[in-house]
N, C-alpha and C. Protein backbone atom coordinates (compact mmCIF):
# COMPACT_ATOMS: atom_id res chain seq x y z
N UNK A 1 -41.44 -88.47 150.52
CA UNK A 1 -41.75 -87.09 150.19
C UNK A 1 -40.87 -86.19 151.06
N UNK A 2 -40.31 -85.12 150.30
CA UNK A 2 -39.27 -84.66 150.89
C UNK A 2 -40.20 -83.36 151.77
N UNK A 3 -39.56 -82.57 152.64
CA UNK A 3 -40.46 -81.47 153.45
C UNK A 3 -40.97 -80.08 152.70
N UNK A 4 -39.95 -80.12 151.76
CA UNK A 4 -40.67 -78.78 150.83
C UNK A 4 -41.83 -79.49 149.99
N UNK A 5 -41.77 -80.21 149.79
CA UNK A 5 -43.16 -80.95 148.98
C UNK A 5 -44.52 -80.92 150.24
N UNK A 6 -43.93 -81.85 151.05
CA UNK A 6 -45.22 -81.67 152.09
C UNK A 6 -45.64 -80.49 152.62
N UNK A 7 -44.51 -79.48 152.61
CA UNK A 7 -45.33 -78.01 152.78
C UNK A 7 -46.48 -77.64 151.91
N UNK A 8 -45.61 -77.71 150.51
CA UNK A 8 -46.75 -77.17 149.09
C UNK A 8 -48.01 -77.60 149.52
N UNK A 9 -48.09 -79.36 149.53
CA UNK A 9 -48.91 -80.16 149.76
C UNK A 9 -50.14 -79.50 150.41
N UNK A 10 -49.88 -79.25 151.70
CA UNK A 10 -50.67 -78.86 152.94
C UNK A 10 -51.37 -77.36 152.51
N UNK A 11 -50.42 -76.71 152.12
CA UNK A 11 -50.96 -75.11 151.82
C UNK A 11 -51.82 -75.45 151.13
N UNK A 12 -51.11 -76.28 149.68
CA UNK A 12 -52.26 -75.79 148.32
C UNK A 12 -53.60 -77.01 149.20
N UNK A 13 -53.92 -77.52 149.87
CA UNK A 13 -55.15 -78.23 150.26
C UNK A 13 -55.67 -76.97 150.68
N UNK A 14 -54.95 -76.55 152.19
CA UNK A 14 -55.97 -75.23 152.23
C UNK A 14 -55.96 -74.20 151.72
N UNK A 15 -55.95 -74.14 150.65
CA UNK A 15 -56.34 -73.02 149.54
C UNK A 15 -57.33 -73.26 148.55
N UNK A 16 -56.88 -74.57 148.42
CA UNK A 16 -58.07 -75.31 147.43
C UNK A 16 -59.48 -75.24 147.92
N UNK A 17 -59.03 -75.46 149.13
CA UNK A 17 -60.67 -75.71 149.77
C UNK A 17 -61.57 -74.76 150.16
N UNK A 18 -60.78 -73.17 149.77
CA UNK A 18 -61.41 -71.71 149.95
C UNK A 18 -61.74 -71.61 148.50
N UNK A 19 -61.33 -72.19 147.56
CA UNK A 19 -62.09 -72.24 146.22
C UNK A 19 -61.25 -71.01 145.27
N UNK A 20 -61.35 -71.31 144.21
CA UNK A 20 -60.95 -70.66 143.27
C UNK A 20 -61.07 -69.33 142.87
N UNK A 21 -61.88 -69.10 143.67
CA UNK A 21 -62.10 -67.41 143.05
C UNK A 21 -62.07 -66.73 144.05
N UNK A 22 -61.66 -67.50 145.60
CA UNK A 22 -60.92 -66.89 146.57
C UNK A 22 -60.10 -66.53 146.85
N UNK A 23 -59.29 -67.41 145.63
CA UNK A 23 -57.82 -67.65 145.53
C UNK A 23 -57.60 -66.57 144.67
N UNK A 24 -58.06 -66.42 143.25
CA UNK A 24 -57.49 -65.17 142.71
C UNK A 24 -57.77 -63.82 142.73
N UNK A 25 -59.05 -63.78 143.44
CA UNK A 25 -59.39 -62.45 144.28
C UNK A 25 -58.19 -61.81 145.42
N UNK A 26 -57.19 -63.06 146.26
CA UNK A 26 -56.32 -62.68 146.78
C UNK A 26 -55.27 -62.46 146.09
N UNK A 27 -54.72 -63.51 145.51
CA UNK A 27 -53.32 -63.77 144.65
C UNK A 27 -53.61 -62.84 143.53
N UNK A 28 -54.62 -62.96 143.03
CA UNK A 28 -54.47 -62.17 141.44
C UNK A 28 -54.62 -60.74 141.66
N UNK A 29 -55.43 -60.22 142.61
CA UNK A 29 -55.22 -58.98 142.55
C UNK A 29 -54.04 -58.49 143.18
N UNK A 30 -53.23 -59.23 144.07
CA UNK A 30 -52.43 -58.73 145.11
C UNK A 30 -51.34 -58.84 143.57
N UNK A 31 -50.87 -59.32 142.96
CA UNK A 31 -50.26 -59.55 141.69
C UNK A 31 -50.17 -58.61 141.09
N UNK A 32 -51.91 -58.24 140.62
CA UNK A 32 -51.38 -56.62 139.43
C UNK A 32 -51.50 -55.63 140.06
N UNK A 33 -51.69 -55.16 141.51
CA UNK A 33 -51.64 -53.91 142.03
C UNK A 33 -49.63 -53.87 142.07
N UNK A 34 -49.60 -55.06 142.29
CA UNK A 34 -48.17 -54.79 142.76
C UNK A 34 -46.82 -54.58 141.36
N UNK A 35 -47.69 -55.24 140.36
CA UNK A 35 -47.48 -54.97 138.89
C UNK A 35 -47.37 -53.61 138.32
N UNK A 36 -48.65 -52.91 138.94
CA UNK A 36 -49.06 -51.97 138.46
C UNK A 36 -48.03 -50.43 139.19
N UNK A 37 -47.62 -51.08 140.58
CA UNK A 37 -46.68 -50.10 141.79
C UNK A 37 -45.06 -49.78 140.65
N UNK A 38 -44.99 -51.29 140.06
CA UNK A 38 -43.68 -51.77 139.85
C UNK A 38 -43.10 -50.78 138.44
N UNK A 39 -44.15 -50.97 137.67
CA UNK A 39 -44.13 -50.28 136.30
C UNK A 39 -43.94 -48.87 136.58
N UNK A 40 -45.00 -48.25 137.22
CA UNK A 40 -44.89 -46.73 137.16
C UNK A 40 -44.11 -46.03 138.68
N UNK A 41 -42.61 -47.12 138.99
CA UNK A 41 -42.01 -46.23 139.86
C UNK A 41 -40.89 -45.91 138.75
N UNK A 42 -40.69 -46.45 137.78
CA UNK A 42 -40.17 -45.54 136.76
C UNK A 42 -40.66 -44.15 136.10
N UNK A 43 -41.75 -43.52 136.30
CA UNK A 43 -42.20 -42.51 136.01
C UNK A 43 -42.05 -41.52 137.02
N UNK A 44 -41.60 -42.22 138.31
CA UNK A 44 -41.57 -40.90 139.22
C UNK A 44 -40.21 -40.39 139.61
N UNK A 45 -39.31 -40.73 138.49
CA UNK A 45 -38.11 -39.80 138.18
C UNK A 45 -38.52 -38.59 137.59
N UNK A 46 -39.41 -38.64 136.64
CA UNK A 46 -39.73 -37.37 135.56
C UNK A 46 -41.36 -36.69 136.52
N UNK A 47 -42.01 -36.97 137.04
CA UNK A 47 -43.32 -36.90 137.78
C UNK A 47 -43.27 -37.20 139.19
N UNK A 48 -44.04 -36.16 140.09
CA UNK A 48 -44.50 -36.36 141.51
C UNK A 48 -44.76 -38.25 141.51
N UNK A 49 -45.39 -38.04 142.99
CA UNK A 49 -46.01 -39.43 143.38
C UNK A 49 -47.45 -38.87 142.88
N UNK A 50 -48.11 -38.24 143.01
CA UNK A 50 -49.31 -37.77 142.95
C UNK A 50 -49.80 -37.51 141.13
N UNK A 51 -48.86 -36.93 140.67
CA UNK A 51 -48.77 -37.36 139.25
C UNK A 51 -48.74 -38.94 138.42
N UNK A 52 -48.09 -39.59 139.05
CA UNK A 52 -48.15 -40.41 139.11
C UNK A 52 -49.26 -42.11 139.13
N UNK A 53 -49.24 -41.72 140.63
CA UNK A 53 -50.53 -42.56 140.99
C UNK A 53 -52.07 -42.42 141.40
N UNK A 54 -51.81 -40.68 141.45
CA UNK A 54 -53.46 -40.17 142.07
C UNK A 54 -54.11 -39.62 140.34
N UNK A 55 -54.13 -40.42 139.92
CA UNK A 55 -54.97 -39.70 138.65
C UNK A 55 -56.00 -40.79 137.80
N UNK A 56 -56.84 -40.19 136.94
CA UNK A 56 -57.69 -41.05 136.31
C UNK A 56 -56.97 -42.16 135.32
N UNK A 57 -55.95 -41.57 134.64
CA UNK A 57 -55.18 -42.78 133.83
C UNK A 57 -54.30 -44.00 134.76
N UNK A 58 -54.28 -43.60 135.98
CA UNK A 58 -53.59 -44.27 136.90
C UNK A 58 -54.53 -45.04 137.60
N UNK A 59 -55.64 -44.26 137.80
CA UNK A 59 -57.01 -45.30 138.43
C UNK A 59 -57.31 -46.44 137.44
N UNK A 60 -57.29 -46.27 136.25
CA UNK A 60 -57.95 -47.47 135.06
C UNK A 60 -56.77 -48.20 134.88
N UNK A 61 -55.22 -48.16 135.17
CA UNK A 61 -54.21 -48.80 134.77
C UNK A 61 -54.37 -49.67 135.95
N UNK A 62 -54.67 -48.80 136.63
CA UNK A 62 -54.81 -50.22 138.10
C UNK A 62 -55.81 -51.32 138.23
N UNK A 63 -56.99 -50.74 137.67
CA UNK A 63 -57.47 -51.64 137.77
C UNK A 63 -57.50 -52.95 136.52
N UNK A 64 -56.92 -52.59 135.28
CA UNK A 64 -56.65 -53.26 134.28
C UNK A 64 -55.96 -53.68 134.70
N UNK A 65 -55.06 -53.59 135.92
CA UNK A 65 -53.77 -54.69 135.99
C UNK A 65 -54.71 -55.68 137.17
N UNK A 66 -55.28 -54.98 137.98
CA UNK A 66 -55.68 -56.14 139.05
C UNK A 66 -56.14 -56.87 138.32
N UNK A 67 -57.86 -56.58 137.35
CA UNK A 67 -58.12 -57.49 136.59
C UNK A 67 -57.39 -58.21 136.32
N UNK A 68 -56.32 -57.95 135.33
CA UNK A 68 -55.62 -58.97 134.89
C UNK A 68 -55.15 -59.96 135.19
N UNK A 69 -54.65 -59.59 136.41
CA UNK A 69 -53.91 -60.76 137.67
C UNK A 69 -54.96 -61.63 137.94
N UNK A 70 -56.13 -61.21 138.79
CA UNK A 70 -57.51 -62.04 138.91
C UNK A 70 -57.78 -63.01 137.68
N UNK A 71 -58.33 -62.62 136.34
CA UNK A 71 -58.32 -63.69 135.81
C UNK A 71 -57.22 -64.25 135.03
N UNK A 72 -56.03 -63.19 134.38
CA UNK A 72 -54.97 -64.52 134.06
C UNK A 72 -53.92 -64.77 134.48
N UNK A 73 -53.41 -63.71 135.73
CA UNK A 73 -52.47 -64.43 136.55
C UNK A 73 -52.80 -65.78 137.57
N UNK A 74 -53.30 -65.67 137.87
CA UNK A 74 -54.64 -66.36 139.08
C UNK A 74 -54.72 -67.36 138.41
N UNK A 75 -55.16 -67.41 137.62
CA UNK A 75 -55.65 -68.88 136.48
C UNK A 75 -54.66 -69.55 136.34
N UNK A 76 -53.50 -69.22 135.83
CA UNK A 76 -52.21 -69.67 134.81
C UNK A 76 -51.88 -70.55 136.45
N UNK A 77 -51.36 -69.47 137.67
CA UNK A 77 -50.84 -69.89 138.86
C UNK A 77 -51.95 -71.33 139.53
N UNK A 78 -53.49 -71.12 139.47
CA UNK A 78 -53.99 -72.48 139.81
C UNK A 78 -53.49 -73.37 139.09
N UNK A 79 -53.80 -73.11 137.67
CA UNK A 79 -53.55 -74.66 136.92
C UNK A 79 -51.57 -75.29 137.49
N UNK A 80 -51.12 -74.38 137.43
CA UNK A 80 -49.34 -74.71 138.02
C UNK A 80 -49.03 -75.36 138.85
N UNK A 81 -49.95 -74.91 139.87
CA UNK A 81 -49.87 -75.88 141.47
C UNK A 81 -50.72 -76.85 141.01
N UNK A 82 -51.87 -76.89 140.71
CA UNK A 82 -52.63 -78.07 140.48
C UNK A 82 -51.60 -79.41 139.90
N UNK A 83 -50.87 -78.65 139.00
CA UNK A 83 -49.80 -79.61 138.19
C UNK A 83 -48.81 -80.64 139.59
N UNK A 84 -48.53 -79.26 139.79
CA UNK A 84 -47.37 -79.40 141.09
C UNK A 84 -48.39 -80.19 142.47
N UNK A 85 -49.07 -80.12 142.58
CA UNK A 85 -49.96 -80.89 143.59
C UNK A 85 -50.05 -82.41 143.09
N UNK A 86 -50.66 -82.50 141.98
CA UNK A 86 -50.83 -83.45 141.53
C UNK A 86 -49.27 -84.83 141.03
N UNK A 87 -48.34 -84.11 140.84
CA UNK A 87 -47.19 -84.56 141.09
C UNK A 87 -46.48 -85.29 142.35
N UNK A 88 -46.99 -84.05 143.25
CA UNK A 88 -46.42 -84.51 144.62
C UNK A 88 -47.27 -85.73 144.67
N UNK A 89 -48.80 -85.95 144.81
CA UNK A 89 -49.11 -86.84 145.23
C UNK A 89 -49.35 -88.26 144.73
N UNK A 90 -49.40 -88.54 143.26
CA UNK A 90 -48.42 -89.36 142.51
C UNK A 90 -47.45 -89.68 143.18
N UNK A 91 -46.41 -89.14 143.28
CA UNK A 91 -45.20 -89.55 143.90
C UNK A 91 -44.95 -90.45 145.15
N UNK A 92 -46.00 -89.67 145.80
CA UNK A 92 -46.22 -90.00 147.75
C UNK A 92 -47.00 -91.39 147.22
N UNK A 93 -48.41 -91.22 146.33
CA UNK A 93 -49.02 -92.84 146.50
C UNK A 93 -48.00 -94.01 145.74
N UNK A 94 -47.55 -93.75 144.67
CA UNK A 94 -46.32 -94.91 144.40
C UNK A 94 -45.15 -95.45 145.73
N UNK A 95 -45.09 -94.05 146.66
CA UNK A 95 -44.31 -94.71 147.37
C UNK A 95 -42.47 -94.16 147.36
N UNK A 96 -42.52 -93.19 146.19
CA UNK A 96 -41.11 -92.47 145.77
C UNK A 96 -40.62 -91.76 146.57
C-alpha cells in the first residue's frame, strides 16, 4: 500500500467513526455555503456586497444550497470514499 492510500485509509476510519451525519453536517454544508459564495460573486459586478448577500432571497439560496450539500453532496461523497476505502483495503488484505 502506497502512502497516499494509507493516508485516505486512516482519515476516512476517523471520520467514519464520527458517523454519517457528522460527516455531512461538516462536509455538506461547508460545500453549499461555499457553492452558494461562488455563484453570487458574479452578481457583485452589477450589485453591492450587501445587495447581494444580506437579503431574504440570499438567506433561502443559502440555505437551499447548504441543504443541498448536507444531503446530496455529503451522500454522493460518503458512498465515493466508502468505494475508495473499500478498494484500498482489498488491496492491502490480498497483499498488492
Amino acid at each position: 500500500m502506497n502512502d497516499q492510500d494509507r493516508k485516505f485509509k486512516e482519515l476516512w476510519e476517523k471520520r467514519k467513526t464520527k458517523g454519517r451525519w457528522k460527516y455531512g453536517l461538516v462536509h455538506g454544508s461547508a460545500f453549499g455555503f461555499l457553492v452558494f459564495v461562488a455563484i453570487n460573486l458574479l452578481n457583485l459586478k452589477d450589485q453591492s456586497i450587501s445587495e447581494v448577500y444580506f437579503n431574504n432571497v440570499a438567506l433561502s439560496q443559502m440555505l437551499t444550497m447548504v441543504l443541498a450539500g448536507i444531503l446530496g453532496y455529503s451522500s454522493v461523497k460518503w458512498w465515493m470514499n466508502e468505494k475508495i476505502y473499500k478498494r484500498i483495503a482489498d488491496k492491502e488484505e490480498s497483499g498488492a
